[in-house]
N, C-alpha and C. Protein backbone atom coordinates (compact mmCIF):
# COMPACT_ATOMS: atom_id res chain seq x y z
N UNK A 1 156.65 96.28 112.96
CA UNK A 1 156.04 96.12 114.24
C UNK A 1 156.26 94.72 114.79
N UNK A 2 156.59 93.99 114.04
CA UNK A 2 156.39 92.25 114.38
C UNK A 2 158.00 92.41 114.28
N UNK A 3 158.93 92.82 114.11
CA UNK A 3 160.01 92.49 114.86
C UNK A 3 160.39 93.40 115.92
N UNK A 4 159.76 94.61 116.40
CA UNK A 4 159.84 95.59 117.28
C UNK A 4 159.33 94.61 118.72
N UNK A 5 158.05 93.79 118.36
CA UNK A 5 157.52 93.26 119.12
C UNK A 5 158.75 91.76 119.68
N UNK A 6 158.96 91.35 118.67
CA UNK A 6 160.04 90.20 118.77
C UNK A 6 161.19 90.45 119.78
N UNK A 7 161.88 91.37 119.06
CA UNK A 7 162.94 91.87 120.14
C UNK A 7 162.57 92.41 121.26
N UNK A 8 161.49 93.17 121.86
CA UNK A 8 161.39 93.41 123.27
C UNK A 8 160.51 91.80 124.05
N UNK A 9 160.15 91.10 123.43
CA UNK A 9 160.14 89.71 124.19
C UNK A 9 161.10 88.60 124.40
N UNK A 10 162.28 88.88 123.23
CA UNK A 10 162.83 87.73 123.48
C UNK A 10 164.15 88.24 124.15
N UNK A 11 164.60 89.49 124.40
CA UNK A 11 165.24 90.18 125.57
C UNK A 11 165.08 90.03 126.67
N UNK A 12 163.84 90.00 127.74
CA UNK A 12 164.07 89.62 128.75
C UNK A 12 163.35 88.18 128.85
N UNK A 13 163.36 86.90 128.04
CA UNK A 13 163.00 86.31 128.27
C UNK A 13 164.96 85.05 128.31
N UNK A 14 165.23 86.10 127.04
CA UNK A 14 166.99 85.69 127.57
C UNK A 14 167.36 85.62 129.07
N UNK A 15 167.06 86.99 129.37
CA UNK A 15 167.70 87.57 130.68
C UNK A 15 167.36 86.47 131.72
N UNK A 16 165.78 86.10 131.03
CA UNK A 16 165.53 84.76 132.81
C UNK A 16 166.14 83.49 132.59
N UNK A 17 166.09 83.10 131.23
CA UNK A 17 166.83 81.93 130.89
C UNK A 17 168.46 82.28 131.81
N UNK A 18 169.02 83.04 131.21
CA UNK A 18 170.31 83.48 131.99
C UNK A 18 170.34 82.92 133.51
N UNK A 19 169.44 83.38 133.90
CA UNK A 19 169.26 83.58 135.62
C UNK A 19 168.79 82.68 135.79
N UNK A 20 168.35 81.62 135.42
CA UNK A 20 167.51 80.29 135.42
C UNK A 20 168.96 78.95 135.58
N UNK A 21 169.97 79.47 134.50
CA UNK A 21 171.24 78.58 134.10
C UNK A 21 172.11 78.78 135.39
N UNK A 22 172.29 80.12 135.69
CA UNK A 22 173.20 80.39 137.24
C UNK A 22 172.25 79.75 138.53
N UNK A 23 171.25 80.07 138.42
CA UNK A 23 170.92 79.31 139.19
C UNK A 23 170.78 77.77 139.30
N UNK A 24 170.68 76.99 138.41
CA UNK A 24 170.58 75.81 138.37
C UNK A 24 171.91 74.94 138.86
N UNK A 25 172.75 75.96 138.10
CA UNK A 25 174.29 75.45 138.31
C UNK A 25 174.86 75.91 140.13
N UNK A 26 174.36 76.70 140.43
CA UNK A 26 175.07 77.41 141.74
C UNK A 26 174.56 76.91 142.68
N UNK A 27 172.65 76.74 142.41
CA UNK A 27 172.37 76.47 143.80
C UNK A 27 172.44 74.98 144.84
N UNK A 28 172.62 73.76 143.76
CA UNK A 28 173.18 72.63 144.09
C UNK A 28 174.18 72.58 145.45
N UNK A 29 175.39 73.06 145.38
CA UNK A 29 176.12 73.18 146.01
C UNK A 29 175.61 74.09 147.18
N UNK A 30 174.87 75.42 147.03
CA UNK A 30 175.17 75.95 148.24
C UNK A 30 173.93 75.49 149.12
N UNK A 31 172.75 74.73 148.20
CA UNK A 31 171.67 73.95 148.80
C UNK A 31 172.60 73.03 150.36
N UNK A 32 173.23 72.55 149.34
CA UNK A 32 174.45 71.19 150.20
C UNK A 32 174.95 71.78 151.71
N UNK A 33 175.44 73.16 150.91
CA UNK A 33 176.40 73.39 152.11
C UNK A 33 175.28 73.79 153.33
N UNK A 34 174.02 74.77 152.69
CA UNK A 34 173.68 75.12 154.14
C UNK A 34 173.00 74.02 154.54
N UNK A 35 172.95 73.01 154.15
CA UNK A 35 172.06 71.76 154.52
C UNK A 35 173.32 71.33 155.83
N UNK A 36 174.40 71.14 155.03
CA UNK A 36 175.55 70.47 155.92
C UNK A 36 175.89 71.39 157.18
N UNK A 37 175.82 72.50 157.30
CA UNK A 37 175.71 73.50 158.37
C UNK A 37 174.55 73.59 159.15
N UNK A 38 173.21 72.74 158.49
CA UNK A 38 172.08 72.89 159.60
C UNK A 38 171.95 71.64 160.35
N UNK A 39 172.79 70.37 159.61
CA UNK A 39 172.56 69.47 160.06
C UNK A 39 173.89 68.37 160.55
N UNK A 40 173.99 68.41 161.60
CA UNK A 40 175.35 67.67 162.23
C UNK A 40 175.22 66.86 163.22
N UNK A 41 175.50 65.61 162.74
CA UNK A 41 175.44 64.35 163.80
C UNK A 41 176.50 63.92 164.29
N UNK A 42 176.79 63.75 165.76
CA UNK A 42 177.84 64.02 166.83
C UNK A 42 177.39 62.97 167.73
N UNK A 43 178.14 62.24 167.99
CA UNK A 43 177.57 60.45 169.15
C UNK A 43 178.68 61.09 170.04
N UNK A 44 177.90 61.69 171.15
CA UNK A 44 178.71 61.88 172.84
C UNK A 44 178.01 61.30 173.34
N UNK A 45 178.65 61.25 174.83
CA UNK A 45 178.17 60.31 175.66
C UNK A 45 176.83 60.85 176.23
N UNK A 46 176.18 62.37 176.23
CA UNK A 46 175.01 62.81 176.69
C UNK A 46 174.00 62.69 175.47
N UNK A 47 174.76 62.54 174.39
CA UNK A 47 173.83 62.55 172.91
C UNK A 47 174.11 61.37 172.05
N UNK A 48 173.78 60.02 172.76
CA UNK A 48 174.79 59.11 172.05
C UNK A 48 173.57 58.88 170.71
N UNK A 49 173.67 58.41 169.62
CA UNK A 49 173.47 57.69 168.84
C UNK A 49 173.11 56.01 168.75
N UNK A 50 172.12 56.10 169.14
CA UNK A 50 171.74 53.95 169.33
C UNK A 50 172.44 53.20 168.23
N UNK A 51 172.98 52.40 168.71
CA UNK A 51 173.29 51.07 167.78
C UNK A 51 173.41 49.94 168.40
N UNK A 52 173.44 48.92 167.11
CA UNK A 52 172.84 47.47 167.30
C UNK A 52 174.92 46.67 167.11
N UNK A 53 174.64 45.79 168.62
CA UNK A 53 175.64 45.61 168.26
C UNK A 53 175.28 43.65 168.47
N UNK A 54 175.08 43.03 167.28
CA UNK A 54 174.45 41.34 167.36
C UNK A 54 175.52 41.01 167.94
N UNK A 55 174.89 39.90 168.06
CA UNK A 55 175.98 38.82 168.79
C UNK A 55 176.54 38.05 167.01
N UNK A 56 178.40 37.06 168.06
CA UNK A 56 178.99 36.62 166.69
C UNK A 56 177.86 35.25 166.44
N UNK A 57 178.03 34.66 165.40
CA UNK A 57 177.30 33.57 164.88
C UNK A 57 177.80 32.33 166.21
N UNK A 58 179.21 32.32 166.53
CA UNK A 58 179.49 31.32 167.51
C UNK A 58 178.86 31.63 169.27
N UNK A 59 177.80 32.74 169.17
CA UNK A 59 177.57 33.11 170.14
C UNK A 59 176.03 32.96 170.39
N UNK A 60 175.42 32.29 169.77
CA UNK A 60 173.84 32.23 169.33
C UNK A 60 173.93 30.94 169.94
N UNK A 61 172.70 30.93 170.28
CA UNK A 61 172.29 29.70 171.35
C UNK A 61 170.92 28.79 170.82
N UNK A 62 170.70 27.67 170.38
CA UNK A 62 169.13 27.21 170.30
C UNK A 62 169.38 25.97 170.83
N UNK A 63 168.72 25.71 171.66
CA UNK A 63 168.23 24.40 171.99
C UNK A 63 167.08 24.10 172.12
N UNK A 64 166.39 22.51 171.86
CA UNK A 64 164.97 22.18 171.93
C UNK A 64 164.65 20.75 172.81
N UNK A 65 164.07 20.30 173.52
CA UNK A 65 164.04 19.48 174.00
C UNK A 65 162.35 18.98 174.53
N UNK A 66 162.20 17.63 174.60
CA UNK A 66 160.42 17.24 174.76
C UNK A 66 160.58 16.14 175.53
N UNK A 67 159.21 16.25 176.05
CA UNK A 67 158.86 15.74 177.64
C UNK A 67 157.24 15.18 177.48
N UNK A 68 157.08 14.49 178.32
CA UNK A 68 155.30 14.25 178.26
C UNK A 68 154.97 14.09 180.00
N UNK A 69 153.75 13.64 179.91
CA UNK A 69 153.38 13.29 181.24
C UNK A 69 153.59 14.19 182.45
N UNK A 70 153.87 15.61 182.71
CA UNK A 70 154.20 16.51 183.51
C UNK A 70 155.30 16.49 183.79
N UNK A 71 156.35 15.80 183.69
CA UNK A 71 157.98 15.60 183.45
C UNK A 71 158.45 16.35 182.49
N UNK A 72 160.08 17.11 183.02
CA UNK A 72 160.58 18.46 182.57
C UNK A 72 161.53 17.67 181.72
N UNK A 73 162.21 18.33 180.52
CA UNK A 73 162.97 18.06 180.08
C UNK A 73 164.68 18.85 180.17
N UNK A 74 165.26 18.82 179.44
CA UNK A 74 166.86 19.45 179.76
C UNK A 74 167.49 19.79 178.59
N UNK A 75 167.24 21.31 178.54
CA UNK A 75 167.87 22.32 177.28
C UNK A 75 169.32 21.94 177.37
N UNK A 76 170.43 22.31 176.46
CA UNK A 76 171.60 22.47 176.48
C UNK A 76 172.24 23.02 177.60
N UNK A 77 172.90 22.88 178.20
CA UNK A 77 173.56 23.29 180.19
C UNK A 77 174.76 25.06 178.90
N UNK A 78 174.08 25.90 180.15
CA UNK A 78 175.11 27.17 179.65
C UNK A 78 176.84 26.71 180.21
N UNK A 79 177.40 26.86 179.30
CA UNK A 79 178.68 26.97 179.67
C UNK A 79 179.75 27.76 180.74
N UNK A 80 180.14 27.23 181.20
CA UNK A 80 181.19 27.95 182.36
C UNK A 80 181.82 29.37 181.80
N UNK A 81 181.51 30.11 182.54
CA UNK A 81 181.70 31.72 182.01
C UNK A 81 181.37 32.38 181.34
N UNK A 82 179.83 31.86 181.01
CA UNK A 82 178.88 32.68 180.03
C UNK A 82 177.27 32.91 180.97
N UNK A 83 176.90 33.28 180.17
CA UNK A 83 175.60 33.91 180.76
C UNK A 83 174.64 33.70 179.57
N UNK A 84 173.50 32.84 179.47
CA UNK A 84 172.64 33.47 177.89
C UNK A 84 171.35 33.93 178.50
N UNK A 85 171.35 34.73 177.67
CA UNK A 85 170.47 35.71 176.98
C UNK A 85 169.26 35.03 176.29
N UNK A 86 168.54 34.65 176.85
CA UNK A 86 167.23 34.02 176.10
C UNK A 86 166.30 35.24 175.20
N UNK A 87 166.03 35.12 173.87
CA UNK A 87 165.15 35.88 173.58
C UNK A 87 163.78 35.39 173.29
N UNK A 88 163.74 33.81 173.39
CA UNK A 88 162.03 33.34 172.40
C UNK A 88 162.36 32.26 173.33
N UNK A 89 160.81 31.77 173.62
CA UNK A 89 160.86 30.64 173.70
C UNK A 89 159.76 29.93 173.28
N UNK A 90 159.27 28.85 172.67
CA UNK A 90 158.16 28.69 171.83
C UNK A 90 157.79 27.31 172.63
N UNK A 91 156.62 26.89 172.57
CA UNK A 91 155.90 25.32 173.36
C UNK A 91 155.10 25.08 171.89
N UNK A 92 154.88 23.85 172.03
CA UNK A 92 153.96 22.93 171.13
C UNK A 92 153.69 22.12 171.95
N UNK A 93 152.21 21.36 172.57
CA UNK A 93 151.78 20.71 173.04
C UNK A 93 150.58 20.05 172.53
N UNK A 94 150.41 18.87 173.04
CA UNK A 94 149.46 17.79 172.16
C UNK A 94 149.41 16.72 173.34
N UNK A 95 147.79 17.09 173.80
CA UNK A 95 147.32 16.36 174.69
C UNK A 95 145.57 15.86 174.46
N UNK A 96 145.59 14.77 175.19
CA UNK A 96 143.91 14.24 175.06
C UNK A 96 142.97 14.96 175.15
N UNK A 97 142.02 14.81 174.01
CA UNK A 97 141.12 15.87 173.76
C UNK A 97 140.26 16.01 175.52
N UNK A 98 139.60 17.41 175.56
CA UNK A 98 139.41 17.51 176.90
C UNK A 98 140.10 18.09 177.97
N UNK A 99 141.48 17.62 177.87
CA UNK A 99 142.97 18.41 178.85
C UNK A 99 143.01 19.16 178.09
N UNK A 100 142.48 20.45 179.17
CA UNK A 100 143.30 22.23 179.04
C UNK A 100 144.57 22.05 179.33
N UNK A 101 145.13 22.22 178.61
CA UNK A 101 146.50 22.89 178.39
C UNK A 101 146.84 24.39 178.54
N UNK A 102 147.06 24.94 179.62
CA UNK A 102 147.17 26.12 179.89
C UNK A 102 148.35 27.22 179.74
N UNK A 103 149.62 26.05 179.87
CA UNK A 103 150.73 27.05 180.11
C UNK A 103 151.55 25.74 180.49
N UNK A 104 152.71 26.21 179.67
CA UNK A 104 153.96 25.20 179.73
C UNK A 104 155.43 26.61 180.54
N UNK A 105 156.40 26.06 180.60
CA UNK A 105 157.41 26.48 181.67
C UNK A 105 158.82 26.66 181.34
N UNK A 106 159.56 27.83 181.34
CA UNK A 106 161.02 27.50 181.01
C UNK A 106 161.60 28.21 182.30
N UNK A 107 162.61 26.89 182.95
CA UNK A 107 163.27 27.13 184.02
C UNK A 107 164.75 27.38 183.86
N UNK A 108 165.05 28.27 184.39
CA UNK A 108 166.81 28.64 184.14
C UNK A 108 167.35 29.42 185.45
N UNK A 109 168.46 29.50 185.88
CA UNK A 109 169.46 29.85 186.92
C UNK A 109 170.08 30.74 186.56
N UNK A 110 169.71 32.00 187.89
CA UNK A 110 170.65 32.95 188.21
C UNK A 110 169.25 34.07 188.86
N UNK A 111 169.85 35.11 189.04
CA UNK A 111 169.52 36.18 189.88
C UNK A 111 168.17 35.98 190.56
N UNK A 112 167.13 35.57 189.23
CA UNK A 112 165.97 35.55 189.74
C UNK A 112 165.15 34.63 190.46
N UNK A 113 166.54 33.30 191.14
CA UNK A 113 166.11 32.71 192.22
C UNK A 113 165.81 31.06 190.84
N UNK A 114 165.65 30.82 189.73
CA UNK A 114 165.21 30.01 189.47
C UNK A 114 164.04 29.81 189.07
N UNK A 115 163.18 31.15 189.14
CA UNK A 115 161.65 30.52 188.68
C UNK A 115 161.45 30.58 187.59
N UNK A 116 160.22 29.92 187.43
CA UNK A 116 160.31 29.61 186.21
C UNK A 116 159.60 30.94 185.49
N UNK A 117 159.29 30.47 183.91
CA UNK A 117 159.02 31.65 182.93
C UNK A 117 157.86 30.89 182.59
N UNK A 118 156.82 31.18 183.00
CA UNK A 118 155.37 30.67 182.26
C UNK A 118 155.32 31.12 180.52
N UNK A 119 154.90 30.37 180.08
CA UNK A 119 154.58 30.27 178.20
C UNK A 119 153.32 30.00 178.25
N UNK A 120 152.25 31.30 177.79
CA UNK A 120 150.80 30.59 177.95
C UNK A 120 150.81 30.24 176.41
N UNK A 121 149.90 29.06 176.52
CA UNK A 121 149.47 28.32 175.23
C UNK A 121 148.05 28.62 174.88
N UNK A 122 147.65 28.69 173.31
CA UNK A 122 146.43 28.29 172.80
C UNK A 122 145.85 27.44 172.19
N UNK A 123 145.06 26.40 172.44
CA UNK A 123 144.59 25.58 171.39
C UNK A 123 144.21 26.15 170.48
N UNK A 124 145.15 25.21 168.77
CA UNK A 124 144.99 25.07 168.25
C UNK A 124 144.12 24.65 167.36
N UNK A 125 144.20 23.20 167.44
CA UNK A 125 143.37 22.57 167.02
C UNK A 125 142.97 21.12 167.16
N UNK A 126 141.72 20.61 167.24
CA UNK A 126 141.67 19.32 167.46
C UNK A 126 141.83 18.32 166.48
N UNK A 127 142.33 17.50 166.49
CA UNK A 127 142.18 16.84 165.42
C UNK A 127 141.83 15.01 165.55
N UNK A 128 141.04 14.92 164.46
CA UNK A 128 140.28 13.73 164.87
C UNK A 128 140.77 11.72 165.32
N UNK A 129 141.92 12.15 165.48
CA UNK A 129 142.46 11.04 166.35
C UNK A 129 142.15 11.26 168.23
N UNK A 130 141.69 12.23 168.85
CA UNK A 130 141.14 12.57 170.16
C UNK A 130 142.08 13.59 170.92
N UNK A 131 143.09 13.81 170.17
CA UNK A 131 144.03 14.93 170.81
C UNK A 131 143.97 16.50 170.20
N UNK A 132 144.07 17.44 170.94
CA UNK A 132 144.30 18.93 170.85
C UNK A 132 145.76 19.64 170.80
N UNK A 133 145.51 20.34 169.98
CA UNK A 133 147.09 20.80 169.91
C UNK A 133 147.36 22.32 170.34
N UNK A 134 148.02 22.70 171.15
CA UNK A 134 148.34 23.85 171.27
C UNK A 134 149.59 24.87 171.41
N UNK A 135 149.48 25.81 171.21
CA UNK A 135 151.41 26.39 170.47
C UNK A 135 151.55 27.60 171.68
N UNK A 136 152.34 28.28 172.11
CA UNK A 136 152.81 29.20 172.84
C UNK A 136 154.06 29.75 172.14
N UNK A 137 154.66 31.31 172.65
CA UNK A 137 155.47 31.79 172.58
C UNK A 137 155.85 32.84 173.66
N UNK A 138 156.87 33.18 174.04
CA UNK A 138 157.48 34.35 174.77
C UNK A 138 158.47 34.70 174.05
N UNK A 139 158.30 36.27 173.99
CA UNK A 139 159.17 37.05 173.61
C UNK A 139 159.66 37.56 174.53
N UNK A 140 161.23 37.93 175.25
CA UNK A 140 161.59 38.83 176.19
C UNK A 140 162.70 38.60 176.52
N UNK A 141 163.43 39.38 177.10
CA UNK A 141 164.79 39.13 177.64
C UNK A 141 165.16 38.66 179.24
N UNK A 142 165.13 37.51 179.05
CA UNK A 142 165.78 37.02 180.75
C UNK A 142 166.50 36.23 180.23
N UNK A 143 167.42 36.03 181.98
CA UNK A 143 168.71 35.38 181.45
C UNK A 143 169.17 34.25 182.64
N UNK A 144 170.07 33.67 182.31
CA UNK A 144 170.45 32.35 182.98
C UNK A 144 171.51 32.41 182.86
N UNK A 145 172.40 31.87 184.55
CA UNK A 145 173.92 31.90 184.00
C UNK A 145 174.44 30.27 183.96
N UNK A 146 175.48 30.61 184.38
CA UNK A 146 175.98 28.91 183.97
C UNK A 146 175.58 27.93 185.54
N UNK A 147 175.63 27.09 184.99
CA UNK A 147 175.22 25.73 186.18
C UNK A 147 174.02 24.52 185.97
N UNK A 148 173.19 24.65 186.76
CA UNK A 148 172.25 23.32 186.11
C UNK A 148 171.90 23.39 184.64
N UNK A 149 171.51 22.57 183.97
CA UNK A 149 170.93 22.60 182.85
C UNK A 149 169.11 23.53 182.57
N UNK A 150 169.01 24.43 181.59
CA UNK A 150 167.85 25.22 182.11
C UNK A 150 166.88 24.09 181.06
N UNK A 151 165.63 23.95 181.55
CA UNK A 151 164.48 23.11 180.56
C UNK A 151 162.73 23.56 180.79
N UNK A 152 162.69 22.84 180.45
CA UNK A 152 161.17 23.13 180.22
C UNK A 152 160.52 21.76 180.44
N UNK A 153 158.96 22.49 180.95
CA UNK A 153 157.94 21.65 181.68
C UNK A 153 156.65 21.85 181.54
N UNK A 154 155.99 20.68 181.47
CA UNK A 154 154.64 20.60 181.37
C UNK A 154 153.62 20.30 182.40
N UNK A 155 153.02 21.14 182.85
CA UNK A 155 152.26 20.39 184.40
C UNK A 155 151.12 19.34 184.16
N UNK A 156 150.82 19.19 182.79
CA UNK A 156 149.62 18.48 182.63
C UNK A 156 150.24 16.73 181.98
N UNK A 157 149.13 16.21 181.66
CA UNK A 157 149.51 15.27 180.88
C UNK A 157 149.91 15.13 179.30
N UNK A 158 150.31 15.80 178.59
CA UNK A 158 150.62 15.95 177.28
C UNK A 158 151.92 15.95 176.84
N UNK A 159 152.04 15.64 175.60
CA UNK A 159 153.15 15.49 174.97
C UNK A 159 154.07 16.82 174.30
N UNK A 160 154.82 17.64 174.58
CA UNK A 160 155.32 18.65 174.10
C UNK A 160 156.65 18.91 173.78
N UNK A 161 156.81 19.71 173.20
CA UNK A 161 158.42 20.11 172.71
C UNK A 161 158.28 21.93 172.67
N UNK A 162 159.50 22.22 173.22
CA UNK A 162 160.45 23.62 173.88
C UNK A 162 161.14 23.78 172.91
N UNK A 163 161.47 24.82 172.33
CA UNK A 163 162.18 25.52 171.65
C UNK A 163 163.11 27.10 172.30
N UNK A 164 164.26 26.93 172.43
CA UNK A 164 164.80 28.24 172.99
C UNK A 164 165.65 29.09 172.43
N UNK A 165 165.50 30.05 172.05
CA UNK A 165 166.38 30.83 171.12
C UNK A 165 167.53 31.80 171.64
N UNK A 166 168.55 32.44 171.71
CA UNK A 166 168.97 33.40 172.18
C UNK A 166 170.49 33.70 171.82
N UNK A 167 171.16 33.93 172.98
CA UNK A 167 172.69 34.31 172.64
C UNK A 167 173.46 34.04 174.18
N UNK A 168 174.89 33.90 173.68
CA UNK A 168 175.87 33.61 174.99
C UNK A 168 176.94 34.90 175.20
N UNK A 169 177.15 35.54 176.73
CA UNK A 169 177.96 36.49 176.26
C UNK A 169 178.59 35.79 177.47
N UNK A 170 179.83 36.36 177.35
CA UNK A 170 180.73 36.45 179.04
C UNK A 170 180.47 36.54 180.11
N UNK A 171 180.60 35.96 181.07
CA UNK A 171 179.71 36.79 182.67
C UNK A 171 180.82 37.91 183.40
N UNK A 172 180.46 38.70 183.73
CA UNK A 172 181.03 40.16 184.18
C UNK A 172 181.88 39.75 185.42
């Protein structure tokens, strides 16, 4: 009885092992294929695909420049037949405790007439020699083409430094 019993269990427990091995081995591949048939990526011009195309390293732009007393200072001048691309521009200011410091300025040339780009600032911190310090940033894309030198300005009385980050491309 105990091998009557043996052999009708380990018969179809072969049979699934069997079917367990074809399957393991077969379905890999046809997993693949209908995967590769459900899924197809195609960059046309109605279905394009986004990409990042940086600028070269000789095409990156920073200049920094500092000013006090409400007097502007003078970033690096864009070059003849380029256009940059500003992406950041950062303020640090440090003025007599008391002067709000509200908002420092980056001025640059082309389309948009010249005005400027307000950078609001926050105090930081005071610190106990009688002056306040405060930092700004803009993130965004405007741009300047070639001609005057673009800089930055302070309307108040304080001491500050501009930071400008970006890229140079060709002008169209």
């Amino acid at each position: 009885m105990n091998r009557n019993f043996l052999r009708k269990a380990i018969g179809p427990l072969a049979g699934a092992a069997a079917v367990l091995a074809v399957l393991v081995v077969a379905l890999p591949p046809a997993a693949k294929a209908l995967v590769a048939t459900l899924v197809q990526v195609v960059n046309t011009p109605t279905n394009a695909i986004p990409t990042v195309h940086a600028p070269a390293a000789a095409n990156l732009y920073y200049s920094s420049c500092s000013g006090s007393g409400g007097n502007s200072c003078e970033l690096t001048a864009v070059p003849a037949g380029q256009t940059l691309f500003v992406e950041t521009i950062s303020m640090f200011a440090n003025g007599p405790h008391g002067t709000v410091v509200g908002t420092g300025s980056f001025q640059g040339w082309g389309p948009q007439g010249g005005q400027p780009i307000l950078v609001p600032l926050q105090q930081t911190a005071s610190n106990p020699s009688g002056f306040d310090d405060y930092a700004g940033n803009f993130a965004g894309r405007i741009f300047a083409s070639a001609g005057p030198a673009p800089g930055c300005a302070m309307p108040t009385a304080a001491t500050y430094t501009c930071w400008v980050y970006g890229y140079l491309t060709p002008t169209n």
